[in-house]
C-alpha atoms as a PDB file:
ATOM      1  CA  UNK A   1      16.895  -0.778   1.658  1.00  0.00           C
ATOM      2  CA  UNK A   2      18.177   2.797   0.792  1.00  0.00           C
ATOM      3  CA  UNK A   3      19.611   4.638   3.726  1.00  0.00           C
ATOM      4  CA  UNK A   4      18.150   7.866   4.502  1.00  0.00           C
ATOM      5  CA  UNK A   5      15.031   7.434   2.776  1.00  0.00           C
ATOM      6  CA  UNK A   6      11.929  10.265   1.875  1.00  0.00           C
ATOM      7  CA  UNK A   7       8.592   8.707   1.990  1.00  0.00           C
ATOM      8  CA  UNK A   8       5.399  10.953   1.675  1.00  0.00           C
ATOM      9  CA  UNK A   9       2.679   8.533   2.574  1.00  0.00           C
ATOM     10  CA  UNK A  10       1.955   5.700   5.420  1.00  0.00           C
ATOM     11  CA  UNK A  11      -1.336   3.426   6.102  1.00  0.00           C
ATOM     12  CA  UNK A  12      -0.651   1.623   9.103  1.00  0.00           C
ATOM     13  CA  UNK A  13      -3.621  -1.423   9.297  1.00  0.00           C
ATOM     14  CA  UNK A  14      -4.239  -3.970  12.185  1.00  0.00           C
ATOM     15  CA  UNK A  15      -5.221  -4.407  15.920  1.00  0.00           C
ATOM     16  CA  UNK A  16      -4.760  -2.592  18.925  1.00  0.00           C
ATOM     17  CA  UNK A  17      -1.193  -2.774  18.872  1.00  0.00           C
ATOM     18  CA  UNK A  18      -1.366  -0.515  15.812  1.00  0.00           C
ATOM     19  CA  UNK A  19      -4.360   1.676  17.347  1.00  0.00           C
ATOM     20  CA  UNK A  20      -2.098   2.326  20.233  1.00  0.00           C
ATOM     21  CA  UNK A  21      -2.926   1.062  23.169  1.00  0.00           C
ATOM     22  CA  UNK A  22      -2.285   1.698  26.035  1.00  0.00           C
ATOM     23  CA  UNK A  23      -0.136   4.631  25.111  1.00  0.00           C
ATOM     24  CA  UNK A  24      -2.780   7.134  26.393  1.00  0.00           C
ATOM     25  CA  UNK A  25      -2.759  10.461  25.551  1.00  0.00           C
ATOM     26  CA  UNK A  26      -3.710  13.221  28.194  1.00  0.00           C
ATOM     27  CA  UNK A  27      -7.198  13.757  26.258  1.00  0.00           C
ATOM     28  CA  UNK A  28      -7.456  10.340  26.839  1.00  0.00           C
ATOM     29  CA  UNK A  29      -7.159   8.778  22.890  1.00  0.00           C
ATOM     30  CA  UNK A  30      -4.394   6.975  21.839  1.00  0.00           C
ATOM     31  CA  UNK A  31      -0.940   7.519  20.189  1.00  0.00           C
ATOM     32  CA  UNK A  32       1.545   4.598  19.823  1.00  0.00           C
ATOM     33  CA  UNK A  33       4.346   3.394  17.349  1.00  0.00           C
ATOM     34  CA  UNK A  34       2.634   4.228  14.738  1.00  0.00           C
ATOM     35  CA  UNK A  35       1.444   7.808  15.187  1.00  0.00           C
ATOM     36  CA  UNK A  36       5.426   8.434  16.629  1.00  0.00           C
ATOM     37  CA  UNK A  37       6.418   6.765  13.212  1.00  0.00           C
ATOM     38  CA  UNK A  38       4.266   9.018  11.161  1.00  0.00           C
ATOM     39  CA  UNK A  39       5.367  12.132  13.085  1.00  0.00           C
ATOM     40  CA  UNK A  40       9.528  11.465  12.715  1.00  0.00           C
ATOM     41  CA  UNK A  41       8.849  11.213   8.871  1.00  0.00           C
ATOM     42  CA  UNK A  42       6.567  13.435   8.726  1.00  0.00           C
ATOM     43  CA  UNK A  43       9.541  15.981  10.097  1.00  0.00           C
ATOM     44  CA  UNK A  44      11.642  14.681   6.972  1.00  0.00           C
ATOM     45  CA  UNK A  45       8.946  15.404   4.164  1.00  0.00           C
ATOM     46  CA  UNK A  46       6.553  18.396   3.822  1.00  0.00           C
ATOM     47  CA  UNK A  47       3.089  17.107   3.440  1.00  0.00           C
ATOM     48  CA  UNK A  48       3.563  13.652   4.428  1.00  0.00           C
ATOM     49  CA  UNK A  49       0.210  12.126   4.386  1.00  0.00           C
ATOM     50  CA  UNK A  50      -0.509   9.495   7.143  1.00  0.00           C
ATOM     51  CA  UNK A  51      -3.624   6.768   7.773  1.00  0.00           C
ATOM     52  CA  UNK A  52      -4.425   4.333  10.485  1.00  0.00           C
ATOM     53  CA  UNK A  53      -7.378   1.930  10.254  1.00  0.00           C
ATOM     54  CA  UNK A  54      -6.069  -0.218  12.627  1.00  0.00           C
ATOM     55  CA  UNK A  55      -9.107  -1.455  15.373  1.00  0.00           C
ATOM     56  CA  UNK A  56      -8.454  -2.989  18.758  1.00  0.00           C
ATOM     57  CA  UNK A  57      -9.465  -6.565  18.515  1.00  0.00           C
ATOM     58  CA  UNK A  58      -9.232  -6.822  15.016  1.00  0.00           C
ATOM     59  CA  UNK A  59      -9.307 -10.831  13.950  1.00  0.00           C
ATOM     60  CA  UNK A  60      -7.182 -11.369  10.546  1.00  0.00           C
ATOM     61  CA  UNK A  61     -10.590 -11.791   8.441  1.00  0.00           C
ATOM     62  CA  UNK A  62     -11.892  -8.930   9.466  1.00  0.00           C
ATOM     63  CA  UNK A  63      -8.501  -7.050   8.761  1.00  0.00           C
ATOM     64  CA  UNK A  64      -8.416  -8.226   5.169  1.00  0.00           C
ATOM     65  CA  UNK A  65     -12.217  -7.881   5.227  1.00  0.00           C
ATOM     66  CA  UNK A  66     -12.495  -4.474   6.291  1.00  0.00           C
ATOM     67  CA  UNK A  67      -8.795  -2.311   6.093  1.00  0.00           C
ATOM     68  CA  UNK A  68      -6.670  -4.246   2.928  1.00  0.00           C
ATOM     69  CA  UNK A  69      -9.001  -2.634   0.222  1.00  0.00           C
ATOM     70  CA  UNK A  70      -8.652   0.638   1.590  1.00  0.00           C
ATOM     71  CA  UNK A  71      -5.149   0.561   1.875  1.00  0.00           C
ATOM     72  CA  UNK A  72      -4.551  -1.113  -0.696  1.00  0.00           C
ATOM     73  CA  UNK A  73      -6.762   2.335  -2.862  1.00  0.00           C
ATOM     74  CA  UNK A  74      -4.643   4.717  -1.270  1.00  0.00           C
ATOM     75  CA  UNK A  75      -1.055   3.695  -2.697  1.00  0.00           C
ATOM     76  CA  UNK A  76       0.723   4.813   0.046  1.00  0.00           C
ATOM     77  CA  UNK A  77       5.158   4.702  -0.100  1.00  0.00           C
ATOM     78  CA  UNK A  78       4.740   2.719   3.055  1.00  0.00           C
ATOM     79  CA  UNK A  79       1.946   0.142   4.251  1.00  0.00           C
ATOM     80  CA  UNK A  80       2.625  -1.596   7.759  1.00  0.00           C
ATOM     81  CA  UNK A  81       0.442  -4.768   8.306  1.00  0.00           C
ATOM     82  CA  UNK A  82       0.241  -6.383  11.583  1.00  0.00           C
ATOM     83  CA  UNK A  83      -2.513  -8.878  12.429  1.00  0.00           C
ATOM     84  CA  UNK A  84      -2.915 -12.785  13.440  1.00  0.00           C
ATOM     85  CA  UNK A  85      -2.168 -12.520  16.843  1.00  0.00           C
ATOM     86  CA  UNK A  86      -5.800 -12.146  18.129  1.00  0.00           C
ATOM     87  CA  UNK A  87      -6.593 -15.248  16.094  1.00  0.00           C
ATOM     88  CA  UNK A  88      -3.671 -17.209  18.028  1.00  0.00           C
ATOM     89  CA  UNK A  89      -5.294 -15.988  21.763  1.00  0.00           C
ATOM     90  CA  UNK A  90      -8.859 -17.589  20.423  1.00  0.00           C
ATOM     91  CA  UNK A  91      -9.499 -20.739  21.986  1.00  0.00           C
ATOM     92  CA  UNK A  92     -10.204 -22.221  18.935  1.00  0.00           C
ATOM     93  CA  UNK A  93      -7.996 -21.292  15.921  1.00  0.00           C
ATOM     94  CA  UNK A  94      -7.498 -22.269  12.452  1.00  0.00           C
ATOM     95  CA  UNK A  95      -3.980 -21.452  11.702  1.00  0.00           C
ATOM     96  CA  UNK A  96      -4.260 -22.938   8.204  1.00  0.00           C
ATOM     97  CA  UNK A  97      -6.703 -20.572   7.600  1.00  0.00           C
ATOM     98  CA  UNK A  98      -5.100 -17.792   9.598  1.00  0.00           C
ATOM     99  CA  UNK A  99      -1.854 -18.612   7.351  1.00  0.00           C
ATOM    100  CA  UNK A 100      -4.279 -18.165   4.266  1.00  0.00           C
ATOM    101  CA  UNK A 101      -6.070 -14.409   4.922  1.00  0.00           C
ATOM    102  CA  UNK A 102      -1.982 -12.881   5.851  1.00  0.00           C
ATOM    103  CA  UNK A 103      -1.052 -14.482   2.574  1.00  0.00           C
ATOM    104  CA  UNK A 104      -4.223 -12.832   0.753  1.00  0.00           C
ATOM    105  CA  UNK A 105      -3.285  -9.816   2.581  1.00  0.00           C
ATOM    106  CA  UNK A 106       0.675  -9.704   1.535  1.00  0.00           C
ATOM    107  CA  UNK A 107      -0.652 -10.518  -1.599  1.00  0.00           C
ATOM    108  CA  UNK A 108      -2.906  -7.465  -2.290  1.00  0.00           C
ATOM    109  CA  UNK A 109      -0.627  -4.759  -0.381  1.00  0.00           C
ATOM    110  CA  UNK A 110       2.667  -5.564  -1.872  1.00  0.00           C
ATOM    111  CA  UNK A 111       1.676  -4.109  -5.541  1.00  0.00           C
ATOM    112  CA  UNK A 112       0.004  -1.018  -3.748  1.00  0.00           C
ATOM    113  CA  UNK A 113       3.113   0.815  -2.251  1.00  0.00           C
ATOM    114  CA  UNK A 114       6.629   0.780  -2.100  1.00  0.00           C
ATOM    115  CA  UNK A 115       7.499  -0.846   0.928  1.00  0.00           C
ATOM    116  CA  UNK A 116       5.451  -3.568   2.699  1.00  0.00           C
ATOM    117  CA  UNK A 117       6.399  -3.772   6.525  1.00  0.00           C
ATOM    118  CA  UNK A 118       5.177  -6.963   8.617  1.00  0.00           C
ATOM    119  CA  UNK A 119       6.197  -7.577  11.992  1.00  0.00           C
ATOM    120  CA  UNK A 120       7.106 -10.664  14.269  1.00  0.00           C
ATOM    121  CA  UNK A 121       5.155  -9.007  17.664  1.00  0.00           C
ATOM    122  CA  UNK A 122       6.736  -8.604  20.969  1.00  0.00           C
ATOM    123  CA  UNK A 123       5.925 -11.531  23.436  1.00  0.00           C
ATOM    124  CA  UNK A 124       6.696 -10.913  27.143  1.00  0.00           C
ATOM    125  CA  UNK A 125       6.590 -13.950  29.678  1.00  0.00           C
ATOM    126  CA  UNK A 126       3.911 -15.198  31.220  1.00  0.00           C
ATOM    127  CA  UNK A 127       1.759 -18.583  32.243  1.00  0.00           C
ATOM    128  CA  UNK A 128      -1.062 -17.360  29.853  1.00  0.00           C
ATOM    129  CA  UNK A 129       0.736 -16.009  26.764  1.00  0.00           C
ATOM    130  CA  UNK A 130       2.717 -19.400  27.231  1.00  0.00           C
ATOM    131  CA  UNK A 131      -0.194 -21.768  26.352  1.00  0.00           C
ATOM    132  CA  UNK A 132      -0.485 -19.459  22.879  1.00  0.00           C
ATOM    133  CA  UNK A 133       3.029 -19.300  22.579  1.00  0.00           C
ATOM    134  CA  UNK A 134       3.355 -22.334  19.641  1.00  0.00           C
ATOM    135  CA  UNK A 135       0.858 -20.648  17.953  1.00  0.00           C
ATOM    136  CA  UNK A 136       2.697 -17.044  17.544  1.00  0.00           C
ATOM    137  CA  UNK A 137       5.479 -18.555  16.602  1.00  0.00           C
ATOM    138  CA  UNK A 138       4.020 -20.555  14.342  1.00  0.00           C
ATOM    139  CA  UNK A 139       2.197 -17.142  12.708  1.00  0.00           C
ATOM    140  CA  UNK A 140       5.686 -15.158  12.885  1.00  0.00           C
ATOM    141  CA  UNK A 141       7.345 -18.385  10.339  1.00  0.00           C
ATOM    142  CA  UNK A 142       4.820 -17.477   8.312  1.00  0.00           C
ATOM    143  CA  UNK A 143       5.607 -13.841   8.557  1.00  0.00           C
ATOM    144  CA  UNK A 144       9.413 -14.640   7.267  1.00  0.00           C
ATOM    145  CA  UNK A 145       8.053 -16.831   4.479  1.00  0.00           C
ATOM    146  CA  UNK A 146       5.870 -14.192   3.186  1.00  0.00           C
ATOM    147  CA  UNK A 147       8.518 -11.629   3.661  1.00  0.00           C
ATOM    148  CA  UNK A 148      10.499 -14.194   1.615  1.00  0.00           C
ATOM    149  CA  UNK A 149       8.597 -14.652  -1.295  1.00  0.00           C
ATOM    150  CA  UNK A 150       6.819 -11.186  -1.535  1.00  0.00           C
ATOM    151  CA  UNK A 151       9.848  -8.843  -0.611  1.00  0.00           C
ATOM    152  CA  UNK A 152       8.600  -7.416   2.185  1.00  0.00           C
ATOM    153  CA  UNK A 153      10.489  -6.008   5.347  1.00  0.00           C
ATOM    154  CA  UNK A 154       9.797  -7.884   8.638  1.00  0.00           C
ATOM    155  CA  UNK A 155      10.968  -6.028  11.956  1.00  0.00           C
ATOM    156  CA  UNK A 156      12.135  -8.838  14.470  1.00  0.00           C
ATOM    157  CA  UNK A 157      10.706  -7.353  18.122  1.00  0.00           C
ATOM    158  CA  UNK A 158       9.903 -11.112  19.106  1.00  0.00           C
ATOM    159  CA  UNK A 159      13.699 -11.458  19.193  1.00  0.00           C
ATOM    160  CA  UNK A 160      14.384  -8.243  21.128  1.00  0.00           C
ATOM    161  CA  UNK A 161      14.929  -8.785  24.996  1.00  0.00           C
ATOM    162  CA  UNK A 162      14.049  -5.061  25.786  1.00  0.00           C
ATOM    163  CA  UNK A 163      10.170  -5.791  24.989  1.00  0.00           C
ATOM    164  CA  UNK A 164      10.159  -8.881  26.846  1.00  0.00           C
ATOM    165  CA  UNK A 165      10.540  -6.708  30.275  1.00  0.00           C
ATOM    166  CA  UNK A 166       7.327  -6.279  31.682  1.00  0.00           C
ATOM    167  CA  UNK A 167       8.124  -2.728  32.818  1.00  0.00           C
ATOM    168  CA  UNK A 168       7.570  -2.202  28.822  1.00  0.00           C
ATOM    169  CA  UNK A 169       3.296  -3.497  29.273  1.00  0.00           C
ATOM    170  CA  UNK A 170       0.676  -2.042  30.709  1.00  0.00           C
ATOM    171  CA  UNK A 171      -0.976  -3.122  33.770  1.00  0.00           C
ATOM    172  CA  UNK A 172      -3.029  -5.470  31.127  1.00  0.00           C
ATOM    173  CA  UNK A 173      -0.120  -7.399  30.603  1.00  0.00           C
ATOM    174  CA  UNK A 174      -1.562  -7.754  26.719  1.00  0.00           C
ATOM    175  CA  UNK A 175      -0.584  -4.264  25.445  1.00  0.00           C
ATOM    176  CA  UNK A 176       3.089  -2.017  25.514  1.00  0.00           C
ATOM    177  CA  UNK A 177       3.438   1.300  27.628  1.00  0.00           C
ATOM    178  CA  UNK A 178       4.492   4.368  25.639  1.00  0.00           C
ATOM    179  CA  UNK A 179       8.157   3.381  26.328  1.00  0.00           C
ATOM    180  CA  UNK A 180       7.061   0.279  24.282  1.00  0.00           C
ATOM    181  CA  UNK A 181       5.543   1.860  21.455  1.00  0.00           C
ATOM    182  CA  UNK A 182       8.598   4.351  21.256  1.00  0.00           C
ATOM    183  CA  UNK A 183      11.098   1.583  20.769  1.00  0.00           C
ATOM    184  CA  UNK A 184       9.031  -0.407  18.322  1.00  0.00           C
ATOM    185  CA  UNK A 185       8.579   3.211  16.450  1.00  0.00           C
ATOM    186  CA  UNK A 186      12.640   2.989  16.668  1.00  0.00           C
ATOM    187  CA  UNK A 187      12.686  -0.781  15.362  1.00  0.00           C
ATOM    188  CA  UNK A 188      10.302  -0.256  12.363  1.00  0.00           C
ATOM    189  CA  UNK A 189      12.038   3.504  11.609  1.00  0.00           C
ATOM    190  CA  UNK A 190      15.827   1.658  11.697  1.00  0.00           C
ATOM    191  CA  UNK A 191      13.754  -1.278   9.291  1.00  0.00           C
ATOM    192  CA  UNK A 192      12.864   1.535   6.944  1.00  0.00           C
ATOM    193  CA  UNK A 193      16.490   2.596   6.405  1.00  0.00           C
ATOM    194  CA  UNK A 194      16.466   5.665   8.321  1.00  0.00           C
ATOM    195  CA  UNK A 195      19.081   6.593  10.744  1.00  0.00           C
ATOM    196  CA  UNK A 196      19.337   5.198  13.330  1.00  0.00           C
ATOM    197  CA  UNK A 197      17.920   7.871  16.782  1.00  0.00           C
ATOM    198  CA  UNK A 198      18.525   5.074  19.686  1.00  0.00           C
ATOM    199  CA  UNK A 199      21.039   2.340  18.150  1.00  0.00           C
ATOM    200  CA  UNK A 200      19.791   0.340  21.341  1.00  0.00           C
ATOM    201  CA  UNK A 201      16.073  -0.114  21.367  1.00  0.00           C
ATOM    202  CA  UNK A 202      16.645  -3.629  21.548  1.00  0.00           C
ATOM    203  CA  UNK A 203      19.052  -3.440  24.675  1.00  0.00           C
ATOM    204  CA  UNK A 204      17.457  -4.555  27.802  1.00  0.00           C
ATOM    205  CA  UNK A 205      16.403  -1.833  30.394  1.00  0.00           C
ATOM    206  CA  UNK A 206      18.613  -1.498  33.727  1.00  0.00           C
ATOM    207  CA  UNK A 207      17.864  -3.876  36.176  1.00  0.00           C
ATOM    208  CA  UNK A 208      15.314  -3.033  39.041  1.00  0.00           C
ATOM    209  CA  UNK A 209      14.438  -4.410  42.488  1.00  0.00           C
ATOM    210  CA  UNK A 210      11.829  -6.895  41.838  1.00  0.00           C
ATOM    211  CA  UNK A 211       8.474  -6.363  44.003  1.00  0.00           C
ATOM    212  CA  UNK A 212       8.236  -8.322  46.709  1.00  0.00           C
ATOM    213  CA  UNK A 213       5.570 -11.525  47.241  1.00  0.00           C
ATOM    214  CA  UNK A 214       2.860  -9.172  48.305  1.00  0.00           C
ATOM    215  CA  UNK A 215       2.979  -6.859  45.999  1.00  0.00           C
ATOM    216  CA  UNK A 216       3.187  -9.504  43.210  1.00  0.00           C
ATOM    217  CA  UNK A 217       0.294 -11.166  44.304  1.00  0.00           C
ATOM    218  CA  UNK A 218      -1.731  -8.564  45.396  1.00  0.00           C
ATOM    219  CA  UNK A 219      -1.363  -7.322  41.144  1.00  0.00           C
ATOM    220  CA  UNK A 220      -1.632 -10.594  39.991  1.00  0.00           C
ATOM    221  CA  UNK A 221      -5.330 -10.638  41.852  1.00  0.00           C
ATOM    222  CA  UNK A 222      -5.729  -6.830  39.973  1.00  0.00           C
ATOM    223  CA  UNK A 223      -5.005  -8.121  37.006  1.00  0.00           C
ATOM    224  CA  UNK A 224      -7.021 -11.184  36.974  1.00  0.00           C
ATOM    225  CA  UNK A 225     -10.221  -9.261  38.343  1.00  0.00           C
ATOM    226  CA  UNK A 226      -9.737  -6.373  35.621  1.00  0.00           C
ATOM    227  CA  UNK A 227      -8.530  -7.783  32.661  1.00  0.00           C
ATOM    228  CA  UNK A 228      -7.774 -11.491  31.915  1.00  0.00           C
ATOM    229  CA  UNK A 229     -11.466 -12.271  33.389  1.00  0.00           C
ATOM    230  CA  UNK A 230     -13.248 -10.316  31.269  1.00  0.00           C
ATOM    231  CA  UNK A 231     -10.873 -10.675  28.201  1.00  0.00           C
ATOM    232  CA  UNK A 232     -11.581 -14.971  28.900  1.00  0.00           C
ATOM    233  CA  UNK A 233     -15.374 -13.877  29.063  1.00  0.00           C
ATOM    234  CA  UNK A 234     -15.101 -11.709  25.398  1.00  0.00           C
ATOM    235  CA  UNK A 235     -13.450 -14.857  23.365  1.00  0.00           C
ATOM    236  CA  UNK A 236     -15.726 -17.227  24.995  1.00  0.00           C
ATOM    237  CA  UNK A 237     -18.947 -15.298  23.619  1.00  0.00           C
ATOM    238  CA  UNK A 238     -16.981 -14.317  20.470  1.00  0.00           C
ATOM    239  CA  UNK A 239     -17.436 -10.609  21.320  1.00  0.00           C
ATOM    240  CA  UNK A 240     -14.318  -8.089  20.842  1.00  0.00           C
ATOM    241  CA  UNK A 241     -13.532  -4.739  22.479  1.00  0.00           C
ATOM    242  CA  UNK A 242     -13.179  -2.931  19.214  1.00  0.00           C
ATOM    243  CA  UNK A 243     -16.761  -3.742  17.966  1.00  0.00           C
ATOM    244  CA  UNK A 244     -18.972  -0.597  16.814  1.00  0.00           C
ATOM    245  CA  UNK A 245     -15.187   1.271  16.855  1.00  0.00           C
ATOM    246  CA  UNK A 246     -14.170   2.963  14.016  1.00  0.00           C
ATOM    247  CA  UNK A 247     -10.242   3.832  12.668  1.00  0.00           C
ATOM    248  CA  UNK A 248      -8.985   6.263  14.571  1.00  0.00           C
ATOM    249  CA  UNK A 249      -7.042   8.120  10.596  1.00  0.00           C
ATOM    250  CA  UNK A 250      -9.626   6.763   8.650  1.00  0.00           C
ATOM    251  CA  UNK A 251      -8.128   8.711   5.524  1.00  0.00           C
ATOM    252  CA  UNK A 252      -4.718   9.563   4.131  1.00  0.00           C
ATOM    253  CA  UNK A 253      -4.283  13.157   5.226  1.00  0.00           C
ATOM    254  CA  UNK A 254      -1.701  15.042   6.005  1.00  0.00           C
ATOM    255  CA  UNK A 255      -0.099  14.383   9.492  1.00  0.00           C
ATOM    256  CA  UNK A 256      -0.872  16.785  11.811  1.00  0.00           C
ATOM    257  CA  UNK A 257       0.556  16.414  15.619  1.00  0.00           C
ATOM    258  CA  UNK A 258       4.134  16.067  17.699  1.00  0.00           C
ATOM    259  CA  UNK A 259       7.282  14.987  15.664  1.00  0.00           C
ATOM    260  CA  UNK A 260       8.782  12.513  17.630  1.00  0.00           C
END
């Protein structure tokens, strides 16, 4: 990869990790890595065009189904794919066939732009992401193979032990805070052969007093009533918190917003 390079276009497709939750802007939308990505190169190259079709709860069909062919007809310098890991959280999931749609995907993006960028997702501890966790892993081997064979760029933040903290989720314990997003913006900015603005995204944050029991629990009990209840209810009747939502950059326009 070329150091200090000038691309003009990005399509960012995926879930809501691309979308940007839960870094919540004050008019209540979201930003996240992606949008901060677009708006440091878009500070680099006049009338740097930017997409996102990424959709929260976005399964890998639907993905290649619905955002691949678009991206794939704008020719962007710069596609970033991220998607499986809802398919891993299912209770029941075919990762042969999960393996299959990335590979379709990889497959169709790599001769649309310049640079293909894949990711091996950020995985913080936990009783609940454990039970999945053989199943991610399994996805991000895949990832490298792909990478492999099809010359794409994967960013590592499954290795890095600053997105493991949990002071870098939300309070849903599934999605980063906007410190999150800014350090994957950092990883996948750094993977792109641009200079490097915080050498240590991946360095672990300074250590805090843990909560004590009653504060842990009485969150836990938050968390459970709020979130992992109805997100167990939504994969048990197959239904998704991005359905009837639409991409938030539908088209490749120029970026408009905050450099970052």
């Amino acid at each position: 990869m070329q150091t200090n390079p000038t691309h003009t276009s990005l399509v960012a497709i995926g879930d809501s990790f691309t979308e940007g939750m839960s870094d919540r802007l004050p008019d209540g939308t979201y930003r996240g890595w992606a949008d901060l990505l677009a708006g440091r190169m878009a500070a680099r190259t006049p009338g740097f065009r930017y997409a996102n079709l990424a959709v929260r709860g976005k399964l890998i069909a639907q993905i290649v189904d619905e955002q691949v062919g678009p991206a794939a007809a704008m020719q962007p310098d710069v596609i970033t794919l991220v998607g499986g890991l809802n398919d891993t959280l299912r209770p029941k999931c075919d990762m042969g066939r999960v393996r299959a749609l990335l590979e379709e995907a990889v497959e169709r993006l790599t001769p649309a732009c310049k640079h293909l960028v894949l990711m091996r997702s950020p995985g913080r501890q936990g009783p609940v992401l454990e039970r999945f966790r053989p199943r991610m892993e399994e996805l991000f081997a895949c990832v490298d193979d792909l990478a492999a064979r099809h010359g794409a760029l994967v960013v590592d933040l499954y290795g890095a032990p600053s997105l493991a903290d949990p002071r870098a989720w939300d309070v849903d314990r599934l999605h980063l805070t906007d410190e999150g997003h800014r350090r994957v913006a950092e990883a996948v900015w750094q993977t792109l052969g641009y200079a490097a603005e915080d050498p240590e995204w991946r360095t672990p944050m300074p250590p805090t007093p843990p909560p004590n029991w009653t504060a842990r629990r009485v969150e836990d009990a938050r968390f459970t009533r709020q979130y992992l209840l109805p997100w167990i209810g939504r994969r048990l009747t197959g239904r998704s918190s991005g359905d009837g939502l639409s991409p938030k950059r539908p088209d490749l326009l120029p970026y408009e917003g905050p450099a970052a």
